[in-house]
Protein backbone atom coordinates (compact mmCIF):
# COMPACT_ATOMS: atom_id res chain seq x y z
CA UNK A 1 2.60 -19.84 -74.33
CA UNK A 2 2.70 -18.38 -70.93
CA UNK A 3 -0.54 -19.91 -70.12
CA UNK A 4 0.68 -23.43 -71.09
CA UNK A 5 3.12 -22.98 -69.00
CA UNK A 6 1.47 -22.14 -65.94
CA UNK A 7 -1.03 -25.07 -66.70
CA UNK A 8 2.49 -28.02 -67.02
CA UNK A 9 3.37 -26.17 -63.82
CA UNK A 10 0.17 -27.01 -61.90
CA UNK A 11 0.19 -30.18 -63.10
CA UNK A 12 3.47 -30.96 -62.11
CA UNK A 13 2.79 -29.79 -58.25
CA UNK A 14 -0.46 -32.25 -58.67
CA UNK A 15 1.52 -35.16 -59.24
CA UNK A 16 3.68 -34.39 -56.97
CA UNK A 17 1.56 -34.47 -54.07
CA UNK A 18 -0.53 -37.50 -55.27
CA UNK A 19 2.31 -39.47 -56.09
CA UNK A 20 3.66 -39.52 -52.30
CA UNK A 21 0.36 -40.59 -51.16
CA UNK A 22 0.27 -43.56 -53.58
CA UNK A 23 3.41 -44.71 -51.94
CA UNK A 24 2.69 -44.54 -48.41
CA UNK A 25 0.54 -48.24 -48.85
CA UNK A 26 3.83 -49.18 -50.69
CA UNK A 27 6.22 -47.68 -47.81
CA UNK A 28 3.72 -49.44 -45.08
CA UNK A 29 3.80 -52.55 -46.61
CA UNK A 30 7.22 -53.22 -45.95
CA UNK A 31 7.34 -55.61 -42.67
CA UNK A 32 10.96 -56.28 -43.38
CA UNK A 33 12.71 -53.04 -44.06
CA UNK A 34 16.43 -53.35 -45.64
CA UNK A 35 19.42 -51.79 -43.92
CA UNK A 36 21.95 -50.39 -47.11
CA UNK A 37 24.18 -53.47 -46.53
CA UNK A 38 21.23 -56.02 -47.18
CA UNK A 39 20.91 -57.25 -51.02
CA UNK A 40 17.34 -57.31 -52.55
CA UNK A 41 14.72 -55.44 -54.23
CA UNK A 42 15.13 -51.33 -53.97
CA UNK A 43 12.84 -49.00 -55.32
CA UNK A 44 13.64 -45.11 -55.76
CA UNK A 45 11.36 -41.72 -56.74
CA UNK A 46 12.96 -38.82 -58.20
CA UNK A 47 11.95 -35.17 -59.01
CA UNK A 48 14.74 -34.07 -62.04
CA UNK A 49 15.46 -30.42 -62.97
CA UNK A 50 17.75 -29.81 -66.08
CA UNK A 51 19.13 -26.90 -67.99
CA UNK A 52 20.30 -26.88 -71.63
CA UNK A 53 24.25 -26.91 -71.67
CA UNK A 54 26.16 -26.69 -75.24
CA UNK A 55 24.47 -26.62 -78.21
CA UNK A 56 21.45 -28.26 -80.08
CA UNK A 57 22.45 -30.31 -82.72
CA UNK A 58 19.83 -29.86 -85.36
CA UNK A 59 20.90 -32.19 -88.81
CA UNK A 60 23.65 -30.40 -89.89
CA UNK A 61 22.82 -26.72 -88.36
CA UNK A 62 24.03 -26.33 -84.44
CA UNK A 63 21.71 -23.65 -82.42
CA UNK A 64 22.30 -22.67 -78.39
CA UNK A 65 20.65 -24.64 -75.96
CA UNK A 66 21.03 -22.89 -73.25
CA UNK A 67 17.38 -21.41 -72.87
CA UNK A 68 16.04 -25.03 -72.75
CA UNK A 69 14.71 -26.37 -69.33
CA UNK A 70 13.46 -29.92 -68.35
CA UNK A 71 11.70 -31.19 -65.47
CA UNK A 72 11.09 -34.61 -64.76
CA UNK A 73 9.53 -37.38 -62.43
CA UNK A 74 11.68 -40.76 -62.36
CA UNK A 75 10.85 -44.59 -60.89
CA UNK A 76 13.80 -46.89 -60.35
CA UNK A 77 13.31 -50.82 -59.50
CA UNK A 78 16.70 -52.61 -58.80
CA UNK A 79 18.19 -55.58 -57.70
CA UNK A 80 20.84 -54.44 -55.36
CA UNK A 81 23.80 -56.80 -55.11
CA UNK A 82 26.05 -57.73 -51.69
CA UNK A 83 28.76 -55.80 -53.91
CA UNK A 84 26.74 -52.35 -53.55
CA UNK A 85 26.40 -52.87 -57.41
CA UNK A 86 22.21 -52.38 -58.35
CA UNK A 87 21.20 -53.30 -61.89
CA UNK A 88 17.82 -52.41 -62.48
CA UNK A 89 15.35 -50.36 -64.98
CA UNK A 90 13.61 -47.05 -64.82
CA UNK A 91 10.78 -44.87 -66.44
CA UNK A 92 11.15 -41.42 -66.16
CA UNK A 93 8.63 -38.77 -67.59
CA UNK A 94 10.34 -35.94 -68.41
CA UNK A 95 9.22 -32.07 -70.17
CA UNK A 96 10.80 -29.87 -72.19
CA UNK A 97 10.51 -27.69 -75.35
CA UNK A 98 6.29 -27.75 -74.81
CA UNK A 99 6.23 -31.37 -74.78
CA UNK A 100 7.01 -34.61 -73.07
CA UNK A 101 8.89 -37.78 -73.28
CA UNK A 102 8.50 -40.96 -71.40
CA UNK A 103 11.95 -42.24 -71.02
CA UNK A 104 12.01 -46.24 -70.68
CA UNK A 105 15.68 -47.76 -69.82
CA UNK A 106 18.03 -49.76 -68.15
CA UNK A 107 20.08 -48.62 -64.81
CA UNK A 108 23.22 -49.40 -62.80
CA UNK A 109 24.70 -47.34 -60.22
CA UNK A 110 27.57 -48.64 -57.85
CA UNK A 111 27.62 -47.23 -54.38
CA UNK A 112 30.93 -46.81 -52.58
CA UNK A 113 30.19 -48.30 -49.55
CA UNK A 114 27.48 -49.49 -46.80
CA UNK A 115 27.40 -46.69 -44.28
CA UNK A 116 24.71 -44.04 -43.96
CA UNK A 117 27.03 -41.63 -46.49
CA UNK A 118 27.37 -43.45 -49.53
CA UNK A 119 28.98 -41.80 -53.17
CA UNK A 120 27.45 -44.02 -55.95
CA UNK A 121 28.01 -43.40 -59.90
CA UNK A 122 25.14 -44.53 -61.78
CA UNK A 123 24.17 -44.73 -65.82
CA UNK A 124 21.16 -44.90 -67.17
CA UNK A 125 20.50 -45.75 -70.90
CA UNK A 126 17.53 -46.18 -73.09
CA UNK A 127 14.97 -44.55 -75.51
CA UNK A 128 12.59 -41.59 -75.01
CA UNK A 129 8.39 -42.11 -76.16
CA UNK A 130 7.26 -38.80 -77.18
CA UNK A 131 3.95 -37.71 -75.55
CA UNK A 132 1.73 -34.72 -76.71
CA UNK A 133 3.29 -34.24 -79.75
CA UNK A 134 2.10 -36.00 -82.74
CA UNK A 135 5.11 -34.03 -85.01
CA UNK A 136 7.22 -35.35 -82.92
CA UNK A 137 9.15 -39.23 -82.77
CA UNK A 138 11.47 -40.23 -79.90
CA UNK A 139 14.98 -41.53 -80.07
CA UNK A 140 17.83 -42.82 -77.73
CA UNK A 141 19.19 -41.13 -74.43
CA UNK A 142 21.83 -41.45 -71.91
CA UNK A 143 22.32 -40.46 -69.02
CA UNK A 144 25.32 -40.93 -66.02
CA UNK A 145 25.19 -39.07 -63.07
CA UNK A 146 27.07 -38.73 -59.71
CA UNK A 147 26.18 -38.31 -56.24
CA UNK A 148 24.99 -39.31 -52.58
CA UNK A 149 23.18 -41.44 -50.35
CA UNK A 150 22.20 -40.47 -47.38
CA UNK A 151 20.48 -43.16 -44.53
CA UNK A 152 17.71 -41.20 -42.89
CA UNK A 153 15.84 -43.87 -41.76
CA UNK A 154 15.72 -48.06 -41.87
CA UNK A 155 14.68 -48.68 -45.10
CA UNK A 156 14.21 -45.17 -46.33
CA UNK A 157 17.07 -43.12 -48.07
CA UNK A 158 17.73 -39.55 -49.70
CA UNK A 159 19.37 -39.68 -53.26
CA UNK A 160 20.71 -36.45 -54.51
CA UNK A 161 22.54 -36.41 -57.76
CA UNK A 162 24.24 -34.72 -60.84
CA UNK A 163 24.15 -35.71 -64.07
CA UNK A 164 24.45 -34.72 -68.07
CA UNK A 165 21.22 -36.22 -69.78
CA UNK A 166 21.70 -36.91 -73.57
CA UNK A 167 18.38 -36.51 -75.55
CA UNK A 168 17.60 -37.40 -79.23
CA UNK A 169 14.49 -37.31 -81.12
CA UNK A 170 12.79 -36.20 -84.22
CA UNK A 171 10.27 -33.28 -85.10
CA UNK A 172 8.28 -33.35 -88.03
CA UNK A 173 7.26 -29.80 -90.04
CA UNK A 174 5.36 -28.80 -93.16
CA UNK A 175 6.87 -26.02 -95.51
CA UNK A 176 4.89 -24.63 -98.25
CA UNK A 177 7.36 -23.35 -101.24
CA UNK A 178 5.87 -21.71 -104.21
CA UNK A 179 7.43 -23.19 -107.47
CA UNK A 180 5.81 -21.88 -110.93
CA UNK A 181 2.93 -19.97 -109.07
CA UNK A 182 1.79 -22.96 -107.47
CA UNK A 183 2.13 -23.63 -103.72
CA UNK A 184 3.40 -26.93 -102.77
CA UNK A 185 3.74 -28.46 -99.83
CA UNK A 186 6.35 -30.66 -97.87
CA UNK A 187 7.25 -32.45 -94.56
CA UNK A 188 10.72 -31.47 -93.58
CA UNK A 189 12.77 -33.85 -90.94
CA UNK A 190 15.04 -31.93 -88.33
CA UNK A 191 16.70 -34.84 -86.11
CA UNK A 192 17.93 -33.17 -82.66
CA UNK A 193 20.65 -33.73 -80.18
CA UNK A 194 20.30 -32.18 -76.99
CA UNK A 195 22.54 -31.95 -73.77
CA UNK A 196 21.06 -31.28 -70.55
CA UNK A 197 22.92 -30.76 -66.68
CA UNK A 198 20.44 -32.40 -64.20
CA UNK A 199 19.91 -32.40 -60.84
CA UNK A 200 18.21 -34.83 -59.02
CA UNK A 201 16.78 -35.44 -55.09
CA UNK A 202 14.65 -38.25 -53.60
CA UNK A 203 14.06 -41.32 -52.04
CA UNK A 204 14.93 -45.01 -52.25
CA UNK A 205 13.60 -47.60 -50.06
């Protein structure tokens, strides 16, 4: 267990110095960069770390979440209006509980204002894909969040962000019962709920 856990770890630091590098053609390519007032096409990268808050909702039994952990890689493509209203999708890959999820779904956030300090809300809705699991089937998840833009740059932005992430999905499990001396065996269902607090940081350009 401990050893799969180093491995997602590594893996995770992998991506996440490749993945800047296969932006910077991306970033260069930009001949026109947008000032935050200026409507058009944004794009955003985000590294997500979440804790289990609450409880797991599992069928009809309720267990603590609190030991669960998520980590998580997010692209954003918007349309951003002259309102400060963006309506866009995401895909997010996202870890937890030994396994992934690639979340697919729809995004709007509404910044406050223009400025270089910008407040925005933002909600993101859609349905998880579960990846290296074959027990396990995805379901729906939500997720608003809060928080800050910051104008380092023209054209280049820091997001940082707070938000409750809403996760369903389904795991599949075989029991083996013994009914008159013979063993028989059966796939049991267990459809879970889970809350997570996130915290996001990262760029938009």
């Amino acid at each position: 267990m401990y050893w799969q856990s180093f491995r997602h770890i590594a893996s995770m630091k992998n991506i996440l110095f490749i993945l800047p590098i296969l932006l910077l053609p991306l970033l260069s390519s930009s001949q026109d960069l947008k000032d935050a007032s200026d409507p058009g096409v944004i794009y955003s990268f985000e590294f997500a770390f979440g804790a289990g808050v609450g409880n797991v909702r599992i069928d009809n039994s309720i267990l603590d979440a609190n030991y669960e952990r998520t980590y998580g890689l997010k692209f954003l493509s918007a349309y951003r209006f002259d309102s400060d209203l963006s309506v866009g999708a995401s895909a997010m890959y996202d870890y937890f509980s030994d396994s992934g999820f690639l979340l697919l779904g729809g995004d709007i956030r509404y910044f406050t204002n223009s400025a270089d300090f910008s407040p925005f809300i933002s909600a993101n809705l859609g349905y998880g894909i579960s990846i290296g699991n074959q027990n396990r089937d995805g379901g729906f998840y939500y997720y608003p969040s809060a928080g800050v833009r910051i104008d380092i740059d023209k054209g280049m932005e820091v997001l940082l962000s707070l938000g409750y992430k809403r996760q369903y999905f389904v795991e599949y499990s075989d029991i083996t019962l013994s009914e008159n001396g013979e063993m028989t065996t059966i796939e049991k269902t267990d459809n879970y709920n889970l809350g997570f607090l996130s915290i996001s940081a990262g760029v938009m350009f």
